[in-house]
Protein backbone atom coordinates (compact mmCIF):
# COMPACT_ATOMS: atom_id res chain seq x y z
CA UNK A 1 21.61 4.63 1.86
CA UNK A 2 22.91 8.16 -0.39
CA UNK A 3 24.26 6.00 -3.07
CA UNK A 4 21.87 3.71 -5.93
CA UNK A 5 22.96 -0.12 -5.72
CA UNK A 6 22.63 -1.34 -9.58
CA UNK A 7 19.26 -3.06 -8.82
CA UNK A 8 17.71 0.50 -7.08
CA UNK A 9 18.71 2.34 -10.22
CA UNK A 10 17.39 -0.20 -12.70
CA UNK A 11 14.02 -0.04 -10.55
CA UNK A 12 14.26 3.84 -10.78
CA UNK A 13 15.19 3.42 -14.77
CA UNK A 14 11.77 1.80 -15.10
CA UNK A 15 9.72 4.00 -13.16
CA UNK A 16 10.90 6.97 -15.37
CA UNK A 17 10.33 5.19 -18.08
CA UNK A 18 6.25 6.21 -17.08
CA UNK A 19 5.28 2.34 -16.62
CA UNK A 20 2.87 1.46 -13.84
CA UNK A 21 -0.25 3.74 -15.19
CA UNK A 22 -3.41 2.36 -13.77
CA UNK A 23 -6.53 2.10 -15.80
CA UNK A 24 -9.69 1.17 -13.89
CA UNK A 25 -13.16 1.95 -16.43
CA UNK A 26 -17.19 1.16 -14.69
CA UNK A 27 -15.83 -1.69 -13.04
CA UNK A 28 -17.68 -4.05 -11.00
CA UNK A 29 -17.14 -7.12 -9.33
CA UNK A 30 -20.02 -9.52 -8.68
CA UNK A 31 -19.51 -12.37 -5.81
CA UNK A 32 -21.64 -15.42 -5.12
CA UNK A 33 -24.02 -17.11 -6.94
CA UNK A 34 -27.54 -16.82 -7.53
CA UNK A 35 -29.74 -15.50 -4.17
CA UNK A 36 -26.14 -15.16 -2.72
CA UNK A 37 -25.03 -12.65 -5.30
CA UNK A 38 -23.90 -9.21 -4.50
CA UNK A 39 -22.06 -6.72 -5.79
CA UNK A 40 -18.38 -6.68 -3.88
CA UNK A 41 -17.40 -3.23 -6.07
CA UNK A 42 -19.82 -1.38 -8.35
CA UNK A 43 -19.46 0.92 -11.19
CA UNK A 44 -15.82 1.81 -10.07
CA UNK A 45 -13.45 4.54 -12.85
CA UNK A 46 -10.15 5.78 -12.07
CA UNK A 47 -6.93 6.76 -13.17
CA UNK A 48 -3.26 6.21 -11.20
CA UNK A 49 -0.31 7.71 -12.88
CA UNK A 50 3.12 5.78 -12.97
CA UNK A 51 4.60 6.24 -9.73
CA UNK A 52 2.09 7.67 -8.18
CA UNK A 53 1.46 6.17 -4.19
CA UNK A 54 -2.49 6.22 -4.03
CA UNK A 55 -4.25 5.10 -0.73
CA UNK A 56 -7.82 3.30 -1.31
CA UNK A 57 -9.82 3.92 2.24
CA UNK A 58 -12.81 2.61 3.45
CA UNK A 59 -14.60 0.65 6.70
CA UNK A 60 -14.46 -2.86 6.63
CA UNK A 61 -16.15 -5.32 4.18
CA UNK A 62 -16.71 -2.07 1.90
CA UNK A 63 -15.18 -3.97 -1.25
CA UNK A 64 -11.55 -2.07 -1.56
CA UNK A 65 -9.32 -6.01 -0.64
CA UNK A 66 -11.49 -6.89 -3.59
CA UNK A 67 -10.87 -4.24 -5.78
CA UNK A 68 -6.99 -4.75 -4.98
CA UNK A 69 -7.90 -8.78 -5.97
CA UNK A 70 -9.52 -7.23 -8.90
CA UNK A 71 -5.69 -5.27 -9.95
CA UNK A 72 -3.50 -8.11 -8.75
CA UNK A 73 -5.80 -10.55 -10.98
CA UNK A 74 -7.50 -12.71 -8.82
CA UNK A 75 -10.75 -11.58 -9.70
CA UNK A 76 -12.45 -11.19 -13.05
CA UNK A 77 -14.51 -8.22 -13.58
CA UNK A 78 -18.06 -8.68 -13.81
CA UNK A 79 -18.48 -5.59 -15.62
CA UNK A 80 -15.69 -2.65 -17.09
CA UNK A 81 -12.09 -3.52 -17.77
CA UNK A 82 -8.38 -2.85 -15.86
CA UNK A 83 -6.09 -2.11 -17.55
CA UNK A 84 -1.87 -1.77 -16.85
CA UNK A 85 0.16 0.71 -19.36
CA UNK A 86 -3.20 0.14 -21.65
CA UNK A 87 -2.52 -4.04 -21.09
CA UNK A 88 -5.97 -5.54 -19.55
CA UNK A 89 -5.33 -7.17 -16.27
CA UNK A 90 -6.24 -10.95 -17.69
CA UNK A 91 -4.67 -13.09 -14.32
CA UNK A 92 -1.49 -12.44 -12.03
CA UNK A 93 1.38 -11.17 -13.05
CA UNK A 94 5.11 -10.46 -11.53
CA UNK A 95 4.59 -7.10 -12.71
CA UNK A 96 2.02 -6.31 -9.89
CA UNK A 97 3.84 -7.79 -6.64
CA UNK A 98 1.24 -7.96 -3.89
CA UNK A 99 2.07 -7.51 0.24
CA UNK A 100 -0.89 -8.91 2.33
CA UNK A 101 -1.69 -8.22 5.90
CA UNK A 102 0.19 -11.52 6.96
CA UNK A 103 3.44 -12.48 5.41
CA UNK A 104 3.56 -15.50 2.87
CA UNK A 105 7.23 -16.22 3.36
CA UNK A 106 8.90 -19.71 2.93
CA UNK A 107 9.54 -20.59 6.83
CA UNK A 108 12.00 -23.40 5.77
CA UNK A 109 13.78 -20.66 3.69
CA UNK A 110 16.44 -18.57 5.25
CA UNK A 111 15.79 -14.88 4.61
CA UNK A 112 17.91 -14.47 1.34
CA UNK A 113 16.39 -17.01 -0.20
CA UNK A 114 12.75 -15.78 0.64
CA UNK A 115 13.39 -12.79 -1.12
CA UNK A 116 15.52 -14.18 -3.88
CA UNK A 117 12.97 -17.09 -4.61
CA UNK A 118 11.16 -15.49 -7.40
CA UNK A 119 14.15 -14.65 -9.40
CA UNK A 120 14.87 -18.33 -9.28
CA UNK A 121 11.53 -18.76 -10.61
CA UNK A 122 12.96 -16.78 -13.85
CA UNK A 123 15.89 -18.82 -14.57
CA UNK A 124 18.41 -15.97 -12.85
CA UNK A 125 22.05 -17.53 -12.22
CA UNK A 126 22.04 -18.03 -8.11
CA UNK A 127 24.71 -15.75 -7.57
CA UNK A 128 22.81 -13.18 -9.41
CA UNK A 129 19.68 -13.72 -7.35
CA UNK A 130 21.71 -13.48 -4.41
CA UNK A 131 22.85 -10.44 -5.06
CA UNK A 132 20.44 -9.12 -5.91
CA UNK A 133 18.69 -10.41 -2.99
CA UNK A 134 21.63 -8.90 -0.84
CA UNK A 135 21.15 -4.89 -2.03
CA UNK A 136 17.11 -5.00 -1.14
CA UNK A 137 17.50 -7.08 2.35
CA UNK A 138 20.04 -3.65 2.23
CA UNK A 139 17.30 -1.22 1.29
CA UNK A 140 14.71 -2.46 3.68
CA UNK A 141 17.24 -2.07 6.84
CA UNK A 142 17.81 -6.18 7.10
CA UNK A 143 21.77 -6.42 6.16
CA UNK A 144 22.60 -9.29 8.59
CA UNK A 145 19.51 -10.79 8.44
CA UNK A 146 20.00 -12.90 5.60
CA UNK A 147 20.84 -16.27 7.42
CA UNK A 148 17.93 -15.51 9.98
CA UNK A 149 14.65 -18.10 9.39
CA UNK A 150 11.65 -16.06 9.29
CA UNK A 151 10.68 -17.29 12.58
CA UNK A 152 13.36 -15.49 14.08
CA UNK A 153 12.27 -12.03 12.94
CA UNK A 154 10.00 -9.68 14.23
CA UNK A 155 6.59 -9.09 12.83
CA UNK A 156 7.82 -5.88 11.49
CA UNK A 157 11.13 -7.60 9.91
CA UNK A 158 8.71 -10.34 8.50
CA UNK A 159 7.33 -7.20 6.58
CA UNK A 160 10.57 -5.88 5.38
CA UNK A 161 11.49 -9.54 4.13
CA UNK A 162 8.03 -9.52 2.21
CA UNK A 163 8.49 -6.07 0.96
CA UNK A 164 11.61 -7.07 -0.40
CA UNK A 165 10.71 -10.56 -2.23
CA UNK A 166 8.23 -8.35 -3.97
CA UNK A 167 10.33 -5.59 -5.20
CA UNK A 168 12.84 -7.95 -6.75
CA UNK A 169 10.75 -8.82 -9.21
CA UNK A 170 10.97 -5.41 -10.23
CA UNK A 171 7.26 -4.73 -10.32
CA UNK A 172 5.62 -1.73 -11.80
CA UNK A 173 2.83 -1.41 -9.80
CA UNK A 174 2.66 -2.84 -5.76
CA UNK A 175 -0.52 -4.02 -4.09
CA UNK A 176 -0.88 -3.53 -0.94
CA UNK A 177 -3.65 -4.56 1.88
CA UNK A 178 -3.44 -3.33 5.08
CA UNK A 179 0.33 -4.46 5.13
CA UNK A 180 0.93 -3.19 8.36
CA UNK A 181 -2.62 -3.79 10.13
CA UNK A 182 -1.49 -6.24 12.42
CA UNK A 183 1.55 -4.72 14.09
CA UNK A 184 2.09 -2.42 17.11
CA UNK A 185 1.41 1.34 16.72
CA UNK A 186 5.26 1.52 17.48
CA UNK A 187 5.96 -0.35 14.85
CA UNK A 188 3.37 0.64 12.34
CA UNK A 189 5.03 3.77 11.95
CA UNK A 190 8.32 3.04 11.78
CA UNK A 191 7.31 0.59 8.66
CA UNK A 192 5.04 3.41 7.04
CA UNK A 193 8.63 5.78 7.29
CA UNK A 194 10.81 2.92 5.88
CA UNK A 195 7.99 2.15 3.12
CA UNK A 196 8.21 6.09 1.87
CA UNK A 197 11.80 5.80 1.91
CA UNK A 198 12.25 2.54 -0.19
CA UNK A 199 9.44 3.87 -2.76
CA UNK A 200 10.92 7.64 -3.08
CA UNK A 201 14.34 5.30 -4.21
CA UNK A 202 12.37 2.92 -6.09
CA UNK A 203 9.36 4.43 -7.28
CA UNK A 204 7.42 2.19 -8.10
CA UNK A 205 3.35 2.66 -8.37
CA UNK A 206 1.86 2.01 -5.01
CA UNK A 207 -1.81 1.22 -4.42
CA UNK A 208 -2.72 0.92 -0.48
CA UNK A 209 -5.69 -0.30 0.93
CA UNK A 210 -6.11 0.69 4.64
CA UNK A 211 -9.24 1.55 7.00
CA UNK A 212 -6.86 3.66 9.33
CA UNK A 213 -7.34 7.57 8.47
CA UNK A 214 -3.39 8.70 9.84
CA UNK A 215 -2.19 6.00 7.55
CA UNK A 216 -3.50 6.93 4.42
CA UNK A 217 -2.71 10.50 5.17
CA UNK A 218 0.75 10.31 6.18
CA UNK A 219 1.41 7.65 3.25
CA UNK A 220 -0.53 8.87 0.03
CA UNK A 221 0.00 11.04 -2.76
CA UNK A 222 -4.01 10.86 -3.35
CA UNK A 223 -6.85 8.94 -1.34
CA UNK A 224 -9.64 7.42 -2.85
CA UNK A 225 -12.64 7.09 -0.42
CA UNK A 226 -14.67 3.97 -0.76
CA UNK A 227 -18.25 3.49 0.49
CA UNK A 228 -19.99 1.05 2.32
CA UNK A 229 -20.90 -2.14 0.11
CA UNK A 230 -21.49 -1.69 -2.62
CA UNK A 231 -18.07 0.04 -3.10
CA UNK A 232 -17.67 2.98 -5.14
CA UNK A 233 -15.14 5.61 -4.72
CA UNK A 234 -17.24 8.64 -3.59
CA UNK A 235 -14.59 11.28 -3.02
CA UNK A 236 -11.05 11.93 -3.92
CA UNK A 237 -8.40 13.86 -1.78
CA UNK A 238 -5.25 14.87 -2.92
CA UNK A 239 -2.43 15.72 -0.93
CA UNK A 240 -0.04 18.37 -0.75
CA UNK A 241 1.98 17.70 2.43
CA UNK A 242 5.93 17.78 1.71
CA UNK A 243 8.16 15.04 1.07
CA UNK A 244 9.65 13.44 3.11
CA UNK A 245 6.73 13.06 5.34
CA UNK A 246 8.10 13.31 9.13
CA UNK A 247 5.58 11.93 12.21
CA UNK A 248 4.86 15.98 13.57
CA UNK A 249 2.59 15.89 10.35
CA UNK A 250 0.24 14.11 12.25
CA UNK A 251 -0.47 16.99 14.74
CA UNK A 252 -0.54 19.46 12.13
CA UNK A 253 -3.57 21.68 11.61
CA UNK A 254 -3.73 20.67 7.96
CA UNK A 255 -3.54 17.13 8.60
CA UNK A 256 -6.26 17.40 11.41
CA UNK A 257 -8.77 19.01 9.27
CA UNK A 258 -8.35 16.69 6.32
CA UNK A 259 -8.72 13.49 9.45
CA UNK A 260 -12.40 14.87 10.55
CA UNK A 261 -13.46 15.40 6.64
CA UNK A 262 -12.72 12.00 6.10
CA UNK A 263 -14.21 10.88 9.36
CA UNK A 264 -17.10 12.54 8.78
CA UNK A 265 -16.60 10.58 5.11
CA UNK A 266 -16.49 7.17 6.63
CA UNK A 267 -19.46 7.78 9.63
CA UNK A 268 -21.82 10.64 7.46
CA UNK A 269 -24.51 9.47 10.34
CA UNK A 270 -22.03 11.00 13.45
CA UNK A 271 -22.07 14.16 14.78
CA UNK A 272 -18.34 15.18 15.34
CA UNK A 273 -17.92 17.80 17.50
CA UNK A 274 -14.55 20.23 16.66
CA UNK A 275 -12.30 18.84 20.03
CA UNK A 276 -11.28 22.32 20.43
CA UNK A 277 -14.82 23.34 21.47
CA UNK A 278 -14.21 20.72 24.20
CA UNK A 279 -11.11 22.06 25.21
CA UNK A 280 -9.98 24.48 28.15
CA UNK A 281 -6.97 24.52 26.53
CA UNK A 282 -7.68 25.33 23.26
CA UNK A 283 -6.84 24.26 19.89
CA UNK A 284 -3.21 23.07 21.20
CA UNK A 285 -4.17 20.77 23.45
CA UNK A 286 -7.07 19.93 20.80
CA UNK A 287 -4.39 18.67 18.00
CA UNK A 288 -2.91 16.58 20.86
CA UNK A 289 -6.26 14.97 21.50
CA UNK A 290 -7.45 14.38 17.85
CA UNK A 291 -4.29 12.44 17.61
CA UNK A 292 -5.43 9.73 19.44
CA UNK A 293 -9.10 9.44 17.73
């Protein structure tokens, strides 16, 4: 995977071309009706750059699946605006593919035709789709796979497939929740690693919603912490951890400390006690502990 296929450089084209900026001003997102009304996401401003991968983290129910509705255009803000390379966010669009939890592909669909469904939607010749279709089933490590049903894939390879479909639209900006929530640990990581490597190719904005800490460390340029419900983001990390990111990040010190301030983030009520206070061993044996917290 050294060399561009035409489709990977036309993707990179249009991320250099600075399109995928994210606008989000005072938003908030009302659900329900009457007694039943709440607010989902409240008072919400922020800014993603084009390209940028930002991870939105928060416990459950805290409102960041709806905010990620809210982007992808499902729902219609209550209060404050989105906006996409200064265009408001009025419905969905192609232009902001969106990967969910579980996959939504076509089971009586053989692979390639899964992911090269939506450029049949556009009228493409089927020899171009399938093509086309052929270079990102290449980029996601499923060359081979394209006769396969997706019942005959792993839930992992499921993912790839879905990845894929998404990125052939050529999106500038992909959403998306908890993507990898219900697989193996195993597994989880070897999709976060393949996920880094198609975006550094592609580039492509990334907005991530996850409620696992590692994840959005090892993933994000920037994490936006989300409260309880209401949502609102109240803090913002940036990361400087090199790219490529490798797994030994996990057990570094840097990456530890930045885990228990966003711990202490998510549970403000806990008292967490520095592991290696609790040690024998010392802070070693401590880094090898907090990575299974």
């Amino acid at each position: 995977m050294n060399q561009l296929s035409p489709l990977e450089s036309e993707l990179l084209a249009q991320a250099s071309a600075a399109t995928g900026r994210i606008e989000i001003d005072n938003l908030t997102i009302r659900l329900g009706e009457g007694r039943q009304a709440f607010d989902a996401v409240q008072e919400v401003s922020l800014s993603i750059a084009p390209g940028e991968f930002v991870c939105v983290l928060g416990p459950s129910g805290c409102g960041k699946s709806t905010l990620l509705g809210a982007l992808a255009g499902h729902w219609r803000p209550s209060q404050g605006a989105i906006r996409v390379d200064g265009d408001p966010v009025a419905g969905p669009h192609p232009d902001r593919g969106l990967v969910f939890q579980q996959h939504t592909l076509f089971p009586w669909k053989k692979v390639l035709d899964n992911v090269a469904f939506g450029l049949k939607m556009k009228g493409i010749q089927r020899q171009e789709r399938r093509d086309s279709a052929r270079e990102l089933l290449d980029l996601v490590g499923l060359a081979g796979f394209e006769d396969r049903y997706p019942i005959q894939l792993s839930g992992g390879m499921q993912q790839r497939v879905e990845i894929a479909r998404v990125l052939i639209n050529q999106p500038r900006v992909m959403l998306m929740d908890e993507p990898f929530g219900a697989l193996d640990a195993q597994t989880r990581l070897k999709m976060q690693e393949l996920l880094l490597e198609v975006w550094a190719r592609v580039k492509t904005t990334v907005v991530f919603i996850t409620h696992d800490i590692d994840e959005a460390l090892f993933l994000a340029d920037r994490i936006l912490v989300m409260s309880p419900r209401p949502g609102r983001i109240i803090e913002e990390l940036r990361l400087d951890f090199a790219r490529p990111r490798h797994p030994d990040l996990v057990t570094s010190p840097e990456f530890m400390r930045l885990k228990r301030h966003c711990l202490q983030l998510l549970h403000p009520q806990a008292r967490i006690v520095p592991l290696e206070r609790l040690s024998p061993l010392g802070p070693q044996a401590a880094a090898h502990a907090n990575h299974n917290v």
